[in-house]
N, C-alpha and C. Protein backbone atom coordinates (compact mmCIF):
# COMPACT_ATOMS: atom_id res chain seq x y z
N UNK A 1 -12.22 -36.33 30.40
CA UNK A 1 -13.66 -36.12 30.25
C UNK A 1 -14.40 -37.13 31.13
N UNK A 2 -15.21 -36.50 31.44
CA UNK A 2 -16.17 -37.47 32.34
C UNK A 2 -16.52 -38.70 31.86
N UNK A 3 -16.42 -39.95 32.51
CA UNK A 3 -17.30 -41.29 31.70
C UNK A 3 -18.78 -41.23 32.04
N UNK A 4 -19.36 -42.05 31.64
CA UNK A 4 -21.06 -41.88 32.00
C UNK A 4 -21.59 -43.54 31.72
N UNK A 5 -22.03 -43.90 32.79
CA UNK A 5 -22.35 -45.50 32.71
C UNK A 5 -23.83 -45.10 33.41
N UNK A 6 -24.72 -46.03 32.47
CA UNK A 6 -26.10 -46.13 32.77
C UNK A 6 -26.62 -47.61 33.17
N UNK A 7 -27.10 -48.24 34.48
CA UNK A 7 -27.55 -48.99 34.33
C UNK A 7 -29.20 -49.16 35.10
N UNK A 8 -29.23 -50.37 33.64
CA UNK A 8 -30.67 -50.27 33.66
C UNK A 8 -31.10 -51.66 34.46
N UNK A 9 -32.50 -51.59 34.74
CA UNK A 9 -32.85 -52.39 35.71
C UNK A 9 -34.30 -53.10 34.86
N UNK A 10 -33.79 -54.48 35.15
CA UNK A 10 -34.95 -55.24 34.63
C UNK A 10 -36.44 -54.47 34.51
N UNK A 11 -37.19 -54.62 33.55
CA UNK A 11 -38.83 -54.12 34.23
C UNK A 11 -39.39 -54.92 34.90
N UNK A 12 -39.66 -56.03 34.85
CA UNK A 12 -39.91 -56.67 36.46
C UNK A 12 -39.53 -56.41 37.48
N UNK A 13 -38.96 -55.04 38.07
CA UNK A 13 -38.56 -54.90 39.25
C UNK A 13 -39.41 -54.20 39.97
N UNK A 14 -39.16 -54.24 41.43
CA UNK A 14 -40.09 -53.42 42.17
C UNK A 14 -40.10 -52.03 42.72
N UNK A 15 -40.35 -50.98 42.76
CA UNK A 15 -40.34 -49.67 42.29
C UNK A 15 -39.04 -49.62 43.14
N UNK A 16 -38.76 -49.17 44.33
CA UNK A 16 -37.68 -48.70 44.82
C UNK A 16 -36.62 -49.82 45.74
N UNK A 17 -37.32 -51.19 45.59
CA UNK A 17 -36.21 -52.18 45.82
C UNK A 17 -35.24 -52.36 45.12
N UNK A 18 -35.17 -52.82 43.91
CA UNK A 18 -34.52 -52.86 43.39
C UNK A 18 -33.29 -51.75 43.00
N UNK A 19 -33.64 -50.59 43.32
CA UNK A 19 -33.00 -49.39 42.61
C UNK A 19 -32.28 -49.19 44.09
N UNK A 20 -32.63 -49.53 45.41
CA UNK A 20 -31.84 -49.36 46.49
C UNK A 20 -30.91 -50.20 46.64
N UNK A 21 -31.03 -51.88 46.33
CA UNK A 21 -30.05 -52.80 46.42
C UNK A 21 -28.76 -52.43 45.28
N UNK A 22 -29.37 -51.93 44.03
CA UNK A 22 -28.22 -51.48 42.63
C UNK A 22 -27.69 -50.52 43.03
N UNK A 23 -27.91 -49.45 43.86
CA UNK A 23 -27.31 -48.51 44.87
C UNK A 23 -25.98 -48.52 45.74
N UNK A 24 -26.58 -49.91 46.57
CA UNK A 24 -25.31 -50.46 47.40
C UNK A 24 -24.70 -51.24 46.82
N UNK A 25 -24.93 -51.90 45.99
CA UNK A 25 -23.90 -53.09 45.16
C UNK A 25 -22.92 -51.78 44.31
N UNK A 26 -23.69 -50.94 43.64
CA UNK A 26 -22.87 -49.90 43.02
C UNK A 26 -21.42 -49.47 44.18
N UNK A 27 -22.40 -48.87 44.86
CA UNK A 27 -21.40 -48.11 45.96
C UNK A 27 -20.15 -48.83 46.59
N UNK A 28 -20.83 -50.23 46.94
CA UNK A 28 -19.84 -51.04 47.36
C UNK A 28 -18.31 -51.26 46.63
N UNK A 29 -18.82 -51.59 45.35
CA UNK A 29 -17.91 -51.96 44.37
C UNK A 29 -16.95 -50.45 44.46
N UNK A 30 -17.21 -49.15 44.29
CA UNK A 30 -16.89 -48.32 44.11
C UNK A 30 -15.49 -48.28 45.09
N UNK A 31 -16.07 -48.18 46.35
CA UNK A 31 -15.50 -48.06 47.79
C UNK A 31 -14.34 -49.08 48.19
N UNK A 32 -14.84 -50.50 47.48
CA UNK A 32 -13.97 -51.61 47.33
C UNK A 32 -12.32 -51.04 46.40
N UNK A 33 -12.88 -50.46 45.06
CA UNK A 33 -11.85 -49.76 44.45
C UNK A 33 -10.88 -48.53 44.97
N UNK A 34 -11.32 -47.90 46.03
CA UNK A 34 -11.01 -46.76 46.56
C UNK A 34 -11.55 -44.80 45.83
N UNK A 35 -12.33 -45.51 45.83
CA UNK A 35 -13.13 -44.39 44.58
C UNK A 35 -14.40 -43.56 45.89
N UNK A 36 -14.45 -42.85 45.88
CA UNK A 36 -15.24 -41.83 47.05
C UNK A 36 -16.58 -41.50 46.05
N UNK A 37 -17.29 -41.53 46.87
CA UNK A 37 -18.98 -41.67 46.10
C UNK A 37 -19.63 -40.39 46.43
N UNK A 38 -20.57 -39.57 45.58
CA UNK A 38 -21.31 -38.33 46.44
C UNK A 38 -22.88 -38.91 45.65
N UNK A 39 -23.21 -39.52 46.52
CA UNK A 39 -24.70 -40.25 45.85
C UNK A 39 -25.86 -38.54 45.95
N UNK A 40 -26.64 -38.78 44.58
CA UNK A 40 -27.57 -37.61 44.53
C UNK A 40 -28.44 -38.05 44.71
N UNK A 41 -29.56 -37.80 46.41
CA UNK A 41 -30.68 -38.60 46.22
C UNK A 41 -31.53 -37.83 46.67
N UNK A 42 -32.00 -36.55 45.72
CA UNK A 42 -33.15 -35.47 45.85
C UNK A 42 -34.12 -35.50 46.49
N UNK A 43 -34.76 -37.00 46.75
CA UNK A 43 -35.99 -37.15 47.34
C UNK A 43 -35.55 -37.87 48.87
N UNK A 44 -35.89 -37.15 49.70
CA UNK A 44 -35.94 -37.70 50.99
C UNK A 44 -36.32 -38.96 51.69
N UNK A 45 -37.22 -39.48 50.79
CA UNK A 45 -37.64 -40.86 51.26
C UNK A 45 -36.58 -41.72 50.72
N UNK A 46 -36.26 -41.75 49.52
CA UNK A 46 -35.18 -42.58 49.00
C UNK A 46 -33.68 -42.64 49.52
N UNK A 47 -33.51 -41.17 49.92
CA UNK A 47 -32.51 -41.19 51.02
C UNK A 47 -31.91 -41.84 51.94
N UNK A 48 -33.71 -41.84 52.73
CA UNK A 48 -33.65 -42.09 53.77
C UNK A 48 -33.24 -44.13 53.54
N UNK A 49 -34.20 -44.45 52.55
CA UNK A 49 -33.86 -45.98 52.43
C UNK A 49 -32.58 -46.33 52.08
N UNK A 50 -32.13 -45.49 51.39
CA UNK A 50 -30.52 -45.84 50.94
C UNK A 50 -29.71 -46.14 52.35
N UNK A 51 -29.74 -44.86 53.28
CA UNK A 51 -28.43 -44.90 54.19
C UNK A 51 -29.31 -45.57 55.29
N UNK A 52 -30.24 -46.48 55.43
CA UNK A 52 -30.29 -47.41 56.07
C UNK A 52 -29.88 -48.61 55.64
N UNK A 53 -29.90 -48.86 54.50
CA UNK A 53 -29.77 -50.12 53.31
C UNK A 53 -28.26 -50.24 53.41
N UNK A 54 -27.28 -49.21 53.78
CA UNK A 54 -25.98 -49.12 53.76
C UNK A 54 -25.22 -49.20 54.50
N UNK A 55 -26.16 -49.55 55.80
CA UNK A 55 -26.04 -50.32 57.47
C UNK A 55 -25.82 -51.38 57.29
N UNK A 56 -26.64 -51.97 56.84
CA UNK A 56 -27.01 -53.06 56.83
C UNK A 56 -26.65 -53.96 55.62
N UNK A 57 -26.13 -53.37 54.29
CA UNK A 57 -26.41 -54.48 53.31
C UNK A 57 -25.10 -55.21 52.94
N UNK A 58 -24.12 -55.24 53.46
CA UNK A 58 -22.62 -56.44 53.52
C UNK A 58 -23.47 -56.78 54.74
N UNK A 59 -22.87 -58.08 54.77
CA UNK A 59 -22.98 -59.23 55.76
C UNK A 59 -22.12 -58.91 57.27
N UNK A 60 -21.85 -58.61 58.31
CA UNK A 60 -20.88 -58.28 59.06
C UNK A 60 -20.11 -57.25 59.38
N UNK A 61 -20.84 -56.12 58.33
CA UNK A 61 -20.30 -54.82 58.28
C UNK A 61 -21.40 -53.86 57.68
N UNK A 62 -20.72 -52.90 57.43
CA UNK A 62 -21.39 -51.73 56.78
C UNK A 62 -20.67 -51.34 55.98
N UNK A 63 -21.22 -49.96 54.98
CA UNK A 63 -20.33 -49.24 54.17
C UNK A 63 -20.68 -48.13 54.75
N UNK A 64 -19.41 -47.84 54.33
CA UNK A 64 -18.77 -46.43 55.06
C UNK A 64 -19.88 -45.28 54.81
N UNK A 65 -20.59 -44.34 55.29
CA UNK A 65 -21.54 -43.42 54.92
C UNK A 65 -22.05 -42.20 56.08
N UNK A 66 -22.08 -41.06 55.49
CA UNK A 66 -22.81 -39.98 55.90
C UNK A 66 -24.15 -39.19 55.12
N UNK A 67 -25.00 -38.60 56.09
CA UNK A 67 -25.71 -37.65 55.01
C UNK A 67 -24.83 -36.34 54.78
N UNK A 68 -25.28 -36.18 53.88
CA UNK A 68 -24.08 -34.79 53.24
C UNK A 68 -24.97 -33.47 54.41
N UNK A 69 -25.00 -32.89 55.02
CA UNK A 69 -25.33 -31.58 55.47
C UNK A 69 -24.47 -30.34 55.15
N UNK A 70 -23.46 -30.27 54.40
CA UNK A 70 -22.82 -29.77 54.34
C UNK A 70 -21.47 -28.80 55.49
N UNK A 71 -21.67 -29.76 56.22
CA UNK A 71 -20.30 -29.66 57.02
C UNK A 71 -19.90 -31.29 57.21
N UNK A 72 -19.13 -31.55 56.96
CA UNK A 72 -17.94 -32.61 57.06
C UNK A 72 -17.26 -32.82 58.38
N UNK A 73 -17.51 -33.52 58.84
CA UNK A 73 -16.76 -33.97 60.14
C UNK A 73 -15.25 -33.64 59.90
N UNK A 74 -14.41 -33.75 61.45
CA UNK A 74 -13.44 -33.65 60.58
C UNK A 74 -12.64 -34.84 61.30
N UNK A 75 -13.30 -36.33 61.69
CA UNK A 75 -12.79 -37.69 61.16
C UNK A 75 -12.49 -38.10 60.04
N UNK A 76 -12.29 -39.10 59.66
CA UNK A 76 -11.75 -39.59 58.34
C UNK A 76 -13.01 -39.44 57.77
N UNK A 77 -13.12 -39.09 56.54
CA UNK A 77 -14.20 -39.07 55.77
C UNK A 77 -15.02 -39.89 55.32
N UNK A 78 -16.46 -40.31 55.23
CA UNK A 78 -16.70 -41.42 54.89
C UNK A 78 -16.48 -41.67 53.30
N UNK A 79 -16.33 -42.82 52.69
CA UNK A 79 -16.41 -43.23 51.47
C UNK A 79 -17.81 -42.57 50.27
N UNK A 80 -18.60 -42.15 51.14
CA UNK A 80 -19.71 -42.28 50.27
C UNK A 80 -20.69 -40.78 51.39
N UNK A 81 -21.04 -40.06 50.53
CA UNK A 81 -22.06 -38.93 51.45
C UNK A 81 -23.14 -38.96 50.36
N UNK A 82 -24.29 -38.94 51.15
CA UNK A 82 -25.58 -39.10 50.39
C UNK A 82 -26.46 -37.48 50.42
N UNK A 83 -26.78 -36.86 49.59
CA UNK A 83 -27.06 -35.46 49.71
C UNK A 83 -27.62 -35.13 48.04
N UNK A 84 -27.81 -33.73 48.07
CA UNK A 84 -28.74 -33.12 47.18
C UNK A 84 -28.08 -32.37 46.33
N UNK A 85 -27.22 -31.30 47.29
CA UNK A 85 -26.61 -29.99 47.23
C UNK A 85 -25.34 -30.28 46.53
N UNK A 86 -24.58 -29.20 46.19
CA UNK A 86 -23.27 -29.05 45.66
C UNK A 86 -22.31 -29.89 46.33
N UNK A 87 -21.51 -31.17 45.88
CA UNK A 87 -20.93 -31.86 46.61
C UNK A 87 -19.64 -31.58 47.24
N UNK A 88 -19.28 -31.53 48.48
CA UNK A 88 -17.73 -31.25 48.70
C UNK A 88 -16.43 -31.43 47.82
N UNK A 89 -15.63 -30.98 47.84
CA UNK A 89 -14.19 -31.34 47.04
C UNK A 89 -13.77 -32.25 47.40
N UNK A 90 -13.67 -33.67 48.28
CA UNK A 90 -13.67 -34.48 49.30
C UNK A 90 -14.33 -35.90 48.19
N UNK A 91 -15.38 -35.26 47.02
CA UNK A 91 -16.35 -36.49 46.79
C UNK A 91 -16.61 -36.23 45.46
N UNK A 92 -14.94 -35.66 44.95
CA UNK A 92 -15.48 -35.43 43.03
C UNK A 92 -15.25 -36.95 42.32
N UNK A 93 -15.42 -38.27 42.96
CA UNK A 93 -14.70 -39.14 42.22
C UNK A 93 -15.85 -39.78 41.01
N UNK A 94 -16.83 -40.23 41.83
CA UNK A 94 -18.13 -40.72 41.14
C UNK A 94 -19.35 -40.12 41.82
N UNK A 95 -19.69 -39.62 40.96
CA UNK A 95 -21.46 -38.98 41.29
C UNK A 95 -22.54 -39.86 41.00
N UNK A 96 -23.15 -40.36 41.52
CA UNK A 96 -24.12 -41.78 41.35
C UNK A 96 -25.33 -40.68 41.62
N UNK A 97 -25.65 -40.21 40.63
CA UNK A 97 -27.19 -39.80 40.08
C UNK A 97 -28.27 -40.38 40.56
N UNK A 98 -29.26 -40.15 41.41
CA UNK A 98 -30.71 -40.73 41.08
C UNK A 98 -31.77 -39.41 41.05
N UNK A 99 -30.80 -38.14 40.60
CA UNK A 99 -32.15 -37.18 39.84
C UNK A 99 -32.84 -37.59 38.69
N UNK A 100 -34.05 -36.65 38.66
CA UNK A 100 -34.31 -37.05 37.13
C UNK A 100 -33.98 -35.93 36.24
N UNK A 101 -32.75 -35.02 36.73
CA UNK A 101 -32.16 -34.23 36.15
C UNK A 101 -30.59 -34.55 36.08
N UNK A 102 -30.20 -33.78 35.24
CA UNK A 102 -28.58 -33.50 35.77
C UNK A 102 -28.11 -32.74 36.16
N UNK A 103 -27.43 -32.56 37.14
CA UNK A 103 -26.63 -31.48 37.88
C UNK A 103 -25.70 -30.74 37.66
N UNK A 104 -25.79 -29.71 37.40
CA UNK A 104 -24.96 -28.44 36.87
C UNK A 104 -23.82 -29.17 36.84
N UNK A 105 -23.02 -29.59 38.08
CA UNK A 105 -21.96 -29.91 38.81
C UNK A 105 -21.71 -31.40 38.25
N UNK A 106 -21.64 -31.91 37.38
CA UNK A 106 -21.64 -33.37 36.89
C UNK A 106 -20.29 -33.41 36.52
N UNK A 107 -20.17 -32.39 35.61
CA UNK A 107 -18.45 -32.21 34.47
C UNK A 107 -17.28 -32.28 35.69
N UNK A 108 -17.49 -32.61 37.13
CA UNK A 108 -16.46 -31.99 38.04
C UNK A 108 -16.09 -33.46 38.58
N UNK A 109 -16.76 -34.71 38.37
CA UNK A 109 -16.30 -35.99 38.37
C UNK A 109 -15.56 -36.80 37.25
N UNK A 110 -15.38 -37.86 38.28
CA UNK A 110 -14.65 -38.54 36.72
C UNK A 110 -15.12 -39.74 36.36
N UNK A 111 -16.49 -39.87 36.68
CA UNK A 111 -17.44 -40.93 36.59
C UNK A 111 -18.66 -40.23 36.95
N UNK A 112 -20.04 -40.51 36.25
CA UNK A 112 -21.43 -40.05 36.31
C UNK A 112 -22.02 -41.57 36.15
N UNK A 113 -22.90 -41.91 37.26
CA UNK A 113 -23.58 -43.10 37.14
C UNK A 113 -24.73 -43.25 37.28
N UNK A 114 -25.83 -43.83 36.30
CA UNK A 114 -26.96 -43.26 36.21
C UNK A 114 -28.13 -44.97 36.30
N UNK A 115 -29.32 -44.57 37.06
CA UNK A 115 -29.71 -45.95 37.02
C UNK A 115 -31.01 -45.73 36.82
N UNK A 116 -31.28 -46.50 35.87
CA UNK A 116 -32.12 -46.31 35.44
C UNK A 116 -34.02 -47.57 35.73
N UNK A 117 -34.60 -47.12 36.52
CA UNK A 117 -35.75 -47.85 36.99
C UNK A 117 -36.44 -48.18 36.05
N UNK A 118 -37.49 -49.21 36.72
CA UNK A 118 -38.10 -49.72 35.33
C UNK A 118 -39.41 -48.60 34.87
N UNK A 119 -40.00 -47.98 35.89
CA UNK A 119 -40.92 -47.47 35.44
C UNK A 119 -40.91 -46.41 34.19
N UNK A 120 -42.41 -46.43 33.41
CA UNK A 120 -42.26 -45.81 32.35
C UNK A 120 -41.69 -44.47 32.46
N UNK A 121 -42.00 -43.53 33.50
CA UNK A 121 -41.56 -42.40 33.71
C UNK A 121 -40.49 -41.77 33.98
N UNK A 122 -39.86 -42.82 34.47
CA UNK A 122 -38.05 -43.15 34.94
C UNK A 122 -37.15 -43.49 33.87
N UNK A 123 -38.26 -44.25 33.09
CA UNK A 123 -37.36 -44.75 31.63
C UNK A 123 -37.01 -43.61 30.85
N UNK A 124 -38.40 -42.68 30.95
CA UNK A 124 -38.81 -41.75 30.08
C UNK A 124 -37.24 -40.25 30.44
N UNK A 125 -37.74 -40.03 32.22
CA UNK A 125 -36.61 -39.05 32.25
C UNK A 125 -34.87 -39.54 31.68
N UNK A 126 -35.08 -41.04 32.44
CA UNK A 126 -33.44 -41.19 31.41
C UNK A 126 -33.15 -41.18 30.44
N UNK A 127 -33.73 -41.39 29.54
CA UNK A 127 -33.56 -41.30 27.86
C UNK A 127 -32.96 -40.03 27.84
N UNK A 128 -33.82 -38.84 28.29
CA UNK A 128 -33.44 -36.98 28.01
C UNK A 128 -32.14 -37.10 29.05
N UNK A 129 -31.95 -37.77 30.36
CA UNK A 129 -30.81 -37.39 30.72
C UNK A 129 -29.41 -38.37 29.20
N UNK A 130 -29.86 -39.09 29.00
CA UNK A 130 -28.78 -39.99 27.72
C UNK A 130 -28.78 -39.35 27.09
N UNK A 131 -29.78 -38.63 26.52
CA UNK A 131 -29.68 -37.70 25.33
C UNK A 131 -28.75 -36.28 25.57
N UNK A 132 -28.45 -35.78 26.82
CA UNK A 132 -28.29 -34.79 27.26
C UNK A 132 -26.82 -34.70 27.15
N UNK A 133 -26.40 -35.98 27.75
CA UNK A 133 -24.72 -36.40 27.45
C UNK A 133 -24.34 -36.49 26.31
N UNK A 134 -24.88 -37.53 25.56
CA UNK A 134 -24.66 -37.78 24.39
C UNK A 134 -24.64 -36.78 23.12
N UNK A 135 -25.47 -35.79 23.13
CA UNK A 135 -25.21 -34.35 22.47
C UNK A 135 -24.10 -33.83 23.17
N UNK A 136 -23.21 -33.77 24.05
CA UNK A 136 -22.40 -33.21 24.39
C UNK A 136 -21.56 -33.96 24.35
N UNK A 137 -21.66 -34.87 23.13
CA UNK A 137 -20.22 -35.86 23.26
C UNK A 137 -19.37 -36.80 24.51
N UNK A 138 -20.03 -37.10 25.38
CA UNK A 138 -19.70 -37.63 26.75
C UNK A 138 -19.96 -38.99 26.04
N UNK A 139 -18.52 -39.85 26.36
CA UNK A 139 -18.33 -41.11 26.45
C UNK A 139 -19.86 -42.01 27.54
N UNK A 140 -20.47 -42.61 26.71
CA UNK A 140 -21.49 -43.44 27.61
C UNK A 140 -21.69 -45.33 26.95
N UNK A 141 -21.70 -45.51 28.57
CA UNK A 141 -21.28 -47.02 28.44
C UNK A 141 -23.06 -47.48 28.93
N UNK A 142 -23.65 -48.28 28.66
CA UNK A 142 -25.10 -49.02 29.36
C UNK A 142 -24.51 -50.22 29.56
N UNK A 143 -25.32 -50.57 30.94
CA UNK A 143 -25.70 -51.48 31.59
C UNK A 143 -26.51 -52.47 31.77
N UNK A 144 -26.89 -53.36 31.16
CA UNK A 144 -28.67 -54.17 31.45
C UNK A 144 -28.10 -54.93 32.46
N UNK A 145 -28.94 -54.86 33.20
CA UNK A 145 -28.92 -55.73 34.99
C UNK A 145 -29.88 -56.64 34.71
């Protein structure tokens, strides 16, 4: 069964800093383990900050990354594809959520990771996504950052 880890982010934080740096520290760690990432990041602007943030945010390197378009190179794959859509078979390991929904396609990982911003409205959609698992009996672990 799927696990489901939520973490939450101080409310003193700043709207989408914070939730981009918990992004790459997430991802990193992930990638470090050998665990393949299909980050959900619906909104285009946030996207866009992520897979720049993922250039740049190790010291001397990068993490491994593509945008998902739905064709796959056919080099080695990156660790981590950032996209919207139905994720390749390539990237069922951890789904790192930043809808404020859940995705049909969730039950097909073996990790769901959910982060939760400080704003009231962010707080507000995660609760119904917690609630959503949690009626369906899905193992869920929280986080306070």
């Amino acid at each position: 069964m799927t696990r489901i880890d939520f973490y939450i982010l101080p409310e003193a934080t700043l709207p989408t800093g914070d939730t981009v740096m918990t992004v790459c520290r997430l991802c990193d760690k992930a990638v470090a383990s050998g665990a393949r990432v299909y980050l959900r990041a619906p909104e285009p602007r946030l996207a866009e900050e992520i897979d720049g943030a993922l250039w740049s945010f190790r010291q001397g390197g990068f993490i491994s990354h593509e945008r998902d378009t739905g064709k796959l190179s056919e080099d080695p794959q990156p660790s981590i594809l950032i996209g919207d859509g139905e994720p390749p078979a390539t990237h069922h390991g951890i789904l790192l959520n930043l809808g404020a929904d859940v995705p049909l396609y969730f039950s097909s990982f073996d990790r769901v990771l959910e982060i939760v911003p400080a704003s009231a409205a962010d707080r507000a959609s995660s609760r119904l996504r917690y609630k959503f698992y949690r009626d369906r009996g899905y193992e869920i672990n929280t986080n306070n950052l």
